[in-house]
N, C-alpha and C. Protein backbone atom coordinates (compact mmCIF):
# COMPACT_ATOMS: atom_id res chain seq x y z
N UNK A 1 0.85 -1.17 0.00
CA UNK A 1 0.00 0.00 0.00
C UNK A 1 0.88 1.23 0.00
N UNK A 2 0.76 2.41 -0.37
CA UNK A 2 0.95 3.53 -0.60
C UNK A 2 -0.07 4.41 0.14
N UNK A 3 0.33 5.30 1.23
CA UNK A 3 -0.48 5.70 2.38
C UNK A 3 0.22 7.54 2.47
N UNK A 4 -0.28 8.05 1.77
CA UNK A 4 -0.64 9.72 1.84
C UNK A 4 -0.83 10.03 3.23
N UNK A 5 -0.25 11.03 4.39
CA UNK A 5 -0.65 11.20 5.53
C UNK A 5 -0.80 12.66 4.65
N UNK A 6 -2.08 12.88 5.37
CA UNK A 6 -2.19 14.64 4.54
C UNK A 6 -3.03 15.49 6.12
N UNK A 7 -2.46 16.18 6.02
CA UNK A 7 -2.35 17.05 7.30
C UNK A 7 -2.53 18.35 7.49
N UNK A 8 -3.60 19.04 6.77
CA UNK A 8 -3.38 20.28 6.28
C UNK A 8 -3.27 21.30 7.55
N UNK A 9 -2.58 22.23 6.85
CA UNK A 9 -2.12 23.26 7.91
C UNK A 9 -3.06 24.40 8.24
N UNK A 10 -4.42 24.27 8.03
CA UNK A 10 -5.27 25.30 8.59
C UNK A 10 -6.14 24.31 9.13
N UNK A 11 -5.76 23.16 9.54
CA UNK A 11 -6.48 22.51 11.06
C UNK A 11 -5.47 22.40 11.75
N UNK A 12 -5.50 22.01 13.12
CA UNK A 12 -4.95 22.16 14.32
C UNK A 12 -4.13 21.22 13.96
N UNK A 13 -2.71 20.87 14.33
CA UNK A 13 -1.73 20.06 14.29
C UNK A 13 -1.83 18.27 14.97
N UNK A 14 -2.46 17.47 14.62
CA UNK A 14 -2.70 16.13 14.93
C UNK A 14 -1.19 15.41 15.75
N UNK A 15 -2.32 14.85 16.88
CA UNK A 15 -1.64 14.48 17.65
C UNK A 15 -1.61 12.91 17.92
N UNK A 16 -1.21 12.15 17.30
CA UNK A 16 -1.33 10.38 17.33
C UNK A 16 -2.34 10.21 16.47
N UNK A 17 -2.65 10.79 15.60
CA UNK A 17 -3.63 10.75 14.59
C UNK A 17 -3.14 11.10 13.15
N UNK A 18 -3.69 10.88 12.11
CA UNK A 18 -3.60 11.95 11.14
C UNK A 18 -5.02 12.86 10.50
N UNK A 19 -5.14 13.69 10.10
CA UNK A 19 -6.27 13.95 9.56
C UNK A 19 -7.20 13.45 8.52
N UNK A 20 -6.18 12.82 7.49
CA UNK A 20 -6.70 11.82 6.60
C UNK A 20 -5.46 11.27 5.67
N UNK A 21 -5.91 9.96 4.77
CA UNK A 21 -4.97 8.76 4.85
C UNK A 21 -5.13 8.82 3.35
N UNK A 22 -4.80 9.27 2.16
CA UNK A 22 -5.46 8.72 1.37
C UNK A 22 -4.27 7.55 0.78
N UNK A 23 -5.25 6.21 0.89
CA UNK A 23 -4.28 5.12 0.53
C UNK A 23 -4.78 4.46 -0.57
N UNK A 24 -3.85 4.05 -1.11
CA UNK A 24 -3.64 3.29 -2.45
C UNK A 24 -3.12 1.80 -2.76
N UNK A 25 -4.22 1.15 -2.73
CA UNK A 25 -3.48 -0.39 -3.09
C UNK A 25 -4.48 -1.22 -3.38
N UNK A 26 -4.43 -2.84 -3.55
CA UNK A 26 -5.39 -3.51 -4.25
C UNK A 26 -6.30 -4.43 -3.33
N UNK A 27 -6.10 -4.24 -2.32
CA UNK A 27 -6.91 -5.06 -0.94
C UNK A 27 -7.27 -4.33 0.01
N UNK A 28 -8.52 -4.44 0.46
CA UNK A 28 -9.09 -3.70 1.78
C UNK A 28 -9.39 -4.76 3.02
N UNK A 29 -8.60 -4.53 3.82
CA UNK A 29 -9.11 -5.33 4.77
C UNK A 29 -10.38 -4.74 5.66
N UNK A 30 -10.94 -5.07 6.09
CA UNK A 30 -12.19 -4.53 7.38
C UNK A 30 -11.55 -5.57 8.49
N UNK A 31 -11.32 -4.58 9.51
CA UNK A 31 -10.98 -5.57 10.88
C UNK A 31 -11.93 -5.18 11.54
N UNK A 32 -12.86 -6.21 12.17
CA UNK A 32 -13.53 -6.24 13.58
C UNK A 32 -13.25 -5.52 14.61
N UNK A 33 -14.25 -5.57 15.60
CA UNK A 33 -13.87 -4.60 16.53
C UNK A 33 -13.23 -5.59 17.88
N UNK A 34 -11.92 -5.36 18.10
CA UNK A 34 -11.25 -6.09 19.07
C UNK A 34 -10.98 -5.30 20.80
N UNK A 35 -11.13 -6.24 21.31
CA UNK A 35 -11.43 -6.06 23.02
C UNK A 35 -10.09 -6.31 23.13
N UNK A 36 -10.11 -6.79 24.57
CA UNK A 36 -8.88 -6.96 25.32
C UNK A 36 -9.55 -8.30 25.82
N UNK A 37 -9.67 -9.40 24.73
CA UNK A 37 -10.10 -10.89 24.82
C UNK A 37 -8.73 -11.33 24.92
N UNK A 38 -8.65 -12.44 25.84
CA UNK A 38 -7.48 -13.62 25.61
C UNK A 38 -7.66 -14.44 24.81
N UNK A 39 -6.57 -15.36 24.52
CA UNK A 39 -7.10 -16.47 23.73
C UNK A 39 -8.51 -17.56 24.05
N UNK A 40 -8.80 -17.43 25.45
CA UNK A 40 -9.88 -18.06 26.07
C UNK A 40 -11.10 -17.22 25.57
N UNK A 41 -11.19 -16.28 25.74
CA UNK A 41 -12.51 -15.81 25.51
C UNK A 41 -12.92 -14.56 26.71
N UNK A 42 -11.61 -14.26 27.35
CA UNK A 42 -12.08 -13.70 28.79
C UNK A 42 -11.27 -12.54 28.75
N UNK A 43 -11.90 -10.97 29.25
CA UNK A 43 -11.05 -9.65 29.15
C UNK A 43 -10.02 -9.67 30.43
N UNK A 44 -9.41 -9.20 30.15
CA UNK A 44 -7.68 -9.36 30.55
C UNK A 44 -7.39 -7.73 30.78
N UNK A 45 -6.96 -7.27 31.86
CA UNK A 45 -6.69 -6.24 32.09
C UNK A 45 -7.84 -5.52 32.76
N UNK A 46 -6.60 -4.79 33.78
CA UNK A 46 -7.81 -4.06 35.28
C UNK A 46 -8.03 -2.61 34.95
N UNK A 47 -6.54 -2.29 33.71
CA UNK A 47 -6.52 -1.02 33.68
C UNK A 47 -6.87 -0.90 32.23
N UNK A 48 -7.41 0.38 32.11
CA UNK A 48 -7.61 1.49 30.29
C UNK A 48 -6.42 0.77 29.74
N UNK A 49 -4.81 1.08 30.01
CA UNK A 49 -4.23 1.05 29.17
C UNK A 49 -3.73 -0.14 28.94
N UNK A 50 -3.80 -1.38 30.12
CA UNK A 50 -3.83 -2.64 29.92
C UNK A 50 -4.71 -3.11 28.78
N UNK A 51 -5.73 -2.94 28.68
CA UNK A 51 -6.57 -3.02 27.92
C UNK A 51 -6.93 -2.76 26.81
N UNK A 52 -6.53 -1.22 26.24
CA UNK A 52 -5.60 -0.72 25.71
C UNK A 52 -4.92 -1.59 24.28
N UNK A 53 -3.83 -1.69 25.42
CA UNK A 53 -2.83 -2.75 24.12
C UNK A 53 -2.86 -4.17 24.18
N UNK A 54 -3.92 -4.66 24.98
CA UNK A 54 -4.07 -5.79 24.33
C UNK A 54 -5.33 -5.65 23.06
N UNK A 55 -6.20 -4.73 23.10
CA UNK A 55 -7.14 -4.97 22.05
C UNK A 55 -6.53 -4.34 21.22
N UNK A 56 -5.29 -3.21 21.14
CA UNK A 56 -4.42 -2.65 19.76
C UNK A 56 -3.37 -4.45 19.75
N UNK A 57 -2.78 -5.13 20.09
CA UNK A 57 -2.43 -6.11 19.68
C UNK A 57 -3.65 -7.23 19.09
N UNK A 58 -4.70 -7.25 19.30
CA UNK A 58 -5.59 -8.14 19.15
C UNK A 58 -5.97 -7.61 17.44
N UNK A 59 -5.92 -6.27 17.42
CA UNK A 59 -6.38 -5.67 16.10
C UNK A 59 -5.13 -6.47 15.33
N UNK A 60 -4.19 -6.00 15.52
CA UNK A 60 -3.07 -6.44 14.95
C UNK A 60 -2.48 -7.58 14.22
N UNK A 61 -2.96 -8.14 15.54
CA UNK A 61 -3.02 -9.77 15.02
C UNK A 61 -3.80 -10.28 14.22
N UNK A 62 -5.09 -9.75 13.64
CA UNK A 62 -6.20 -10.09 12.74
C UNK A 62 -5.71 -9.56 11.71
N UNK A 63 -5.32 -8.02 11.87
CA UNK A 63 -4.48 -7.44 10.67
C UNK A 63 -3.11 -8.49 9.98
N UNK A 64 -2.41 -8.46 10.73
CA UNK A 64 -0.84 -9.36 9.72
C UNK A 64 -1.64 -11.01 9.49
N UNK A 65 -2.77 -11.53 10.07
CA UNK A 65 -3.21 -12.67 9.72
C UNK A 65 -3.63 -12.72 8.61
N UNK A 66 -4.80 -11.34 8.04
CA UNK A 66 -4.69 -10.97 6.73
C UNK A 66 -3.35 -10.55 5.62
N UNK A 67 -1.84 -10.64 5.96
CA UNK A 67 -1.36 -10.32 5.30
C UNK A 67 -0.88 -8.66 4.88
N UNK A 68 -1.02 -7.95 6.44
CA UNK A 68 -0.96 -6.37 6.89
C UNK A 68 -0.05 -6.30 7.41
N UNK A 69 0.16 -5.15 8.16
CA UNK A 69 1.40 -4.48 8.79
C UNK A 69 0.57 -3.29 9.43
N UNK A 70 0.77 -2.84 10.61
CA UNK A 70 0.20 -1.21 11.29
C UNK A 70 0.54 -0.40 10.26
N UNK A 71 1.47 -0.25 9.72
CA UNK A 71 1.69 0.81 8.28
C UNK A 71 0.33 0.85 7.06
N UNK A 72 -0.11 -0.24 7.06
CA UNK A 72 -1.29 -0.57 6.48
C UNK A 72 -2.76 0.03 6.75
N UNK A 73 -2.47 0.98 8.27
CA UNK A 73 -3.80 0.74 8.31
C UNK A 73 -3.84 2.15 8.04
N UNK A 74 -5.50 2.21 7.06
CA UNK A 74 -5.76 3.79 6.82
C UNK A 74 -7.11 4.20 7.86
N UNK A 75 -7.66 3.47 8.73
CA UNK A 75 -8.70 3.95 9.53
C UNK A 75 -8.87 3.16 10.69
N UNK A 76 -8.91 3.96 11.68
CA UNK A 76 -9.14 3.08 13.20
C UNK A 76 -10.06 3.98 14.00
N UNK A 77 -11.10 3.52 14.72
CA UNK A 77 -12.06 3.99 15.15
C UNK A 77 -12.20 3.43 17.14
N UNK A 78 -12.06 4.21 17.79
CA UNK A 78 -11.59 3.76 19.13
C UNK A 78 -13.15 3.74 20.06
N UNK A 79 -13.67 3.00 20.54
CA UNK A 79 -14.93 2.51 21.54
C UNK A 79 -14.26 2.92 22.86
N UNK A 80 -14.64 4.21 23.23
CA UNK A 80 -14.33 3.70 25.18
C UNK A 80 -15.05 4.41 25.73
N UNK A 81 -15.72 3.32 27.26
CA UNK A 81 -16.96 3.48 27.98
C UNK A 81 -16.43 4.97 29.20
N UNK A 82 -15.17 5.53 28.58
CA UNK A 82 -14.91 6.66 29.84
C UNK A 82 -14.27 7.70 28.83
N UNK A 83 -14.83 8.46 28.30
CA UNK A 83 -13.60 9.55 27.11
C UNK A 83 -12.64 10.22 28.22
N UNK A 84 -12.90 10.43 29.47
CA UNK A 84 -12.41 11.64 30.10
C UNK A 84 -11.38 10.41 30.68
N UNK A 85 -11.42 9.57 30.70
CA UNK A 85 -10.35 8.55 31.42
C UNK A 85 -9.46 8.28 30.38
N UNK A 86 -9.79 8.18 29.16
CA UNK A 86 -9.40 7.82 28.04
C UNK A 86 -8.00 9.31 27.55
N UNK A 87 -8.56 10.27 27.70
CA UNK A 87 -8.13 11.44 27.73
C UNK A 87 -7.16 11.77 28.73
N UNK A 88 -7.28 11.07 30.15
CA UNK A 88 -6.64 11.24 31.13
C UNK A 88 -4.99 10.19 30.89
N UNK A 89 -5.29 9.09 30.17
CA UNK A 89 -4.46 8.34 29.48
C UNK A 89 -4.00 9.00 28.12
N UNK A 90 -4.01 9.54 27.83
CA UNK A 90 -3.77 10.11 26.55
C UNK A 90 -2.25 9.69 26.37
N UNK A 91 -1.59 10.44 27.37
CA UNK A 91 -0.55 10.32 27.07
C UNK A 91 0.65 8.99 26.60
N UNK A 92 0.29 8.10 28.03
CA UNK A 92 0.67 6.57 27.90
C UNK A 92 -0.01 5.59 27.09
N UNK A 93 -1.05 5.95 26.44
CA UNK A 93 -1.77 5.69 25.31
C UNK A 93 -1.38 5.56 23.83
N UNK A 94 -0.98 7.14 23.94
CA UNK A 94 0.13 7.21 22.51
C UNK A 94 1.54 6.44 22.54
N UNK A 95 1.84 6.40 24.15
CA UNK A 95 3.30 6.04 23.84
C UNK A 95 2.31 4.11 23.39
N UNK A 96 1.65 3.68 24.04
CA UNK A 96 1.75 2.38 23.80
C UNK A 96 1.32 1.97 22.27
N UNK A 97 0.22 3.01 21.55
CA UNK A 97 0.30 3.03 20.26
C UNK A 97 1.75 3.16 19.41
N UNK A 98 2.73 3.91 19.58
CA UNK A 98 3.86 3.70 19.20
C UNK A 98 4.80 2.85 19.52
N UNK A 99 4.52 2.01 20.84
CA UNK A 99 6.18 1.09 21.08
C UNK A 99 5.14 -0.27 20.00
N UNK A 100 3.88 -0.63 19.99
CA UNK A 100 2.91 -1.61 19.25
C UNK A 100 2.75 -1.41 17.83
N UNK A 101 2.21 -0.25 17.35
CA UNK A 101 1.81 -0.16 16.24
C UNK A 101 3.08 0.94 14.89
N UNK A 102 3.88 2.01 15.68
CA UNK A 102 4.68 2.73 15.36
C UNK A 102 3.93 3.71 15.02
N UNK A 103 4.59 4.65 14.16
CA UNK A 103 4.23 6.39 14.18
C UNK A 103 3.58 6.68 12.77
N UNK A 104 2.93 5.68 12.07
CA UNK A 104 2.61 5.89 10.78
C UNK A 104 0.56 5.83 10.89
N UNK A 105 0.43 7.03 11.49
CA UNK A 105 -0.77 7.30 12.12
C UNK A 105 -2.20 6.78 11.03
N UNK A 106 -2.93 6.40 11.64
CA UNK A 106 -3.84 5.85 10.36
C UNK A 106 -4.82 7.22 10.59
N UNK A 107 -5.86 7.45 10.04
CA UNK A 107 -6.88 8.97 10.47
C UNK A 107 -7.66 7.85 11.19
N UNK A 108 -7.88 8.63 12.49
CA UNK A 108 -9.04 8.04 13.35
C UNK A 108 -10.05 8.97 14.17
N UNK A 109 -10.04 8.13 15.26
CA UNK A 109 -11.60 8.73 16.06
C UNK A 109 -11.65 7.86 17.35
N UNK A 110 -12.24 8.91 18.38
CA UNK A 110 -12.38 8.02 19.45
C UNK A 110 -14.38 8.33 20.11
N UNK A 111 -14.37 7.58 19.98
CA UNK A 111 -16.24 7.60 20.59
C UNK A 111 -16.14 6.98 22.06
N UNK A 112 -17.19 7.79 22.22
CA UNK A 112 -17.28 7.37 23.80
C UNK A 112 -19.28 6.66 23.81
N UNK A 113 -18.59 5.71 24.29
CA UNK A 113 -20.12 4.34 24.08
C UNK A 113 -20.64 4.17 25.74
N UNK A 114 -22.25 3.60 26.02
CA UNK A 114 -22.42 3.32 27.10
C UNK A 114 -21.51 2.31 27.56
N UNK A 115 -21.86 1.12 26.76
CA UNK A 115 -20.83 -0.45 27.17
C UNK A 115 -20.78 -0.78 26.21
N UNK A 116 -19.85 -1.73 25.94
CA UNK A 116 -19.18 -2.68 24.94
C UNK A 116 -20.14 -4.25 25.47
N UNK A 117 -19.60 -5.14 24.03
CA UNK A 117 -20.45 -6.10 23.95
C UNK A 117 -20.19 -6.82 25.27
N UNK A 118 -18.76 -6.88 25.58
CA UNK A 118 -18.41 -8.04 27.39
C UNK A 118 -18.29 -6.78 28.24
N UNK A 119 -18.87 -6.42 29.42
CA UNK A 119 -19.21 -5.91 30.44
C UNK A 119 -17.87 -5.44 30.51
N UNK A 120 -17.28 -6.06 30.86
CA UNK A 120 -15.66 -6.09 31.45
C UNK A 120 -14.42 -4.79 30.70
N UNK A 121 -15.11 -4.79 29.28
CA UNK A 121 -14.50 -4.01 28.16
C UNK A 121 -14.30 -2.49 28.32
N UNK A 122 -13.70 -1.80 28.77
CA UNK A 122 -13.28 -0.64 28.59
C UNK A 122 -13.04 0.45 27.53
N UNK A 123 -12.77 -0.15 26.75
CA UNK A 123 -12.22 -0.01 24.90
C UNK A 123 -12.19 -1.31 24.14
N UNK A 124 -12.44 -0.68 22.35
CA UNK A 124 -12.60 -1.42 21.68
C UNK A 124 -11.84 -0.90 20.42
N UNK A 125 -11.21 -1.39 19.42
CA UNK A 125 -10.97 -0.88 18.51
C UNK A 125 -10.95 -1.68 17.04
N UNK A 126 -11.60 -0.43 16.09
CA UNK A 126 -11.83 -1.81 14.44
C UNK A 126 -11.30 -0.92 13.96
N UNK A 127 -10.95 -1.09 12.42
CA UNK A 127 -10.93 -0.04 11.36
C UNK A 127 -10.77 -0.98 10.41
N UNK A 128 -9.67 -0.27 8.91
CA UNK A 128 -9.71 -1.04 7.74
C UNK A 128 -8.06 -0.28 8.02
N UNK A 129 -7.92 -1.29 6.50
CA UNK A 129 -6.48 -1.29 6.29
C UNK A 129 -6.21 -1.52 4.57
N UNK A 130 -5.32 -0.81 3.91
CA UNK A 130 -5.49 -1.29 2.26
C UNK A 130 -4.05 -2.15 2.39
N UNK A 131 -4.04 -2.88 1.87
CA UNK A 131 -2.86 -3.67 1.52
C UNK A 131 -2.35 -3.75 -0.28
N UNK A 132 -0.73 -3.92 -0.37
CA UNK A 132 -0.76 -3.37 -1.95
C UNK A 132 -1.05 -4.99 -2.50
């Protein structure tokens, strides 16, 4: 894939994001929306950011199963049942998006939901990805 980060300079300067992705290649993946499931079936993690990076590794792993890479992805859309907690993490958030996924920002979004499908879920995250 071939992935345009375009960033224009009369919006505010993006921060672990980009503003938009325009990507180019011959496969679209759609990834599901991934929790912080174990291989059992059960959420894992007490904390946001525990939780966090296991459902950004869980994305991940569905992603390179398709034949992806985090460089791949042009859209990610973030589920969490606390924005202001979510926000309060911001910071160790981004770093864990970067030591997991690296700095090649896909354009996203974060929504703030009553609950997720398992009680337990804190955050959720899906998007797509083009692959060349």
């Amino acid at each position: 894939m071939t992935a345009e980060r375009v960033n224009p300079p009369d919006l505010s300067p993006p921060a672990g994001f980009s503003h938009a992705v325009v990507a180019t290649g011959s496969r679209v993946v759609f990834l599901a929306g991934q929790t912080a499931l174990d291989g059992d079936g059960k959420v894992v993690g007490d904390t946001l950011p525990e939780q966090f990076t296991r459902a950004l590794t869980n994305l991940l792993t569905a992603l390179r199963a398709a034949g992806g890479a985090p460089a791949d992805l042009a859209r990610v859309t973030v589920y969490a049942t606390d924005v202001a907690a979510y926000r309060a993490h911001a910071r160790e958030l981004g770093r864990i998006w970067r030591d997991v996924a690296g700095r090649d920002y896909p354009a996203m979004a974060v929504v703030e939901v009553v609950r997720l499908w398992d009680e337990e879920a804190m955050v959720e995250l899906d998007g797509f990805a083009v692959l060349p």
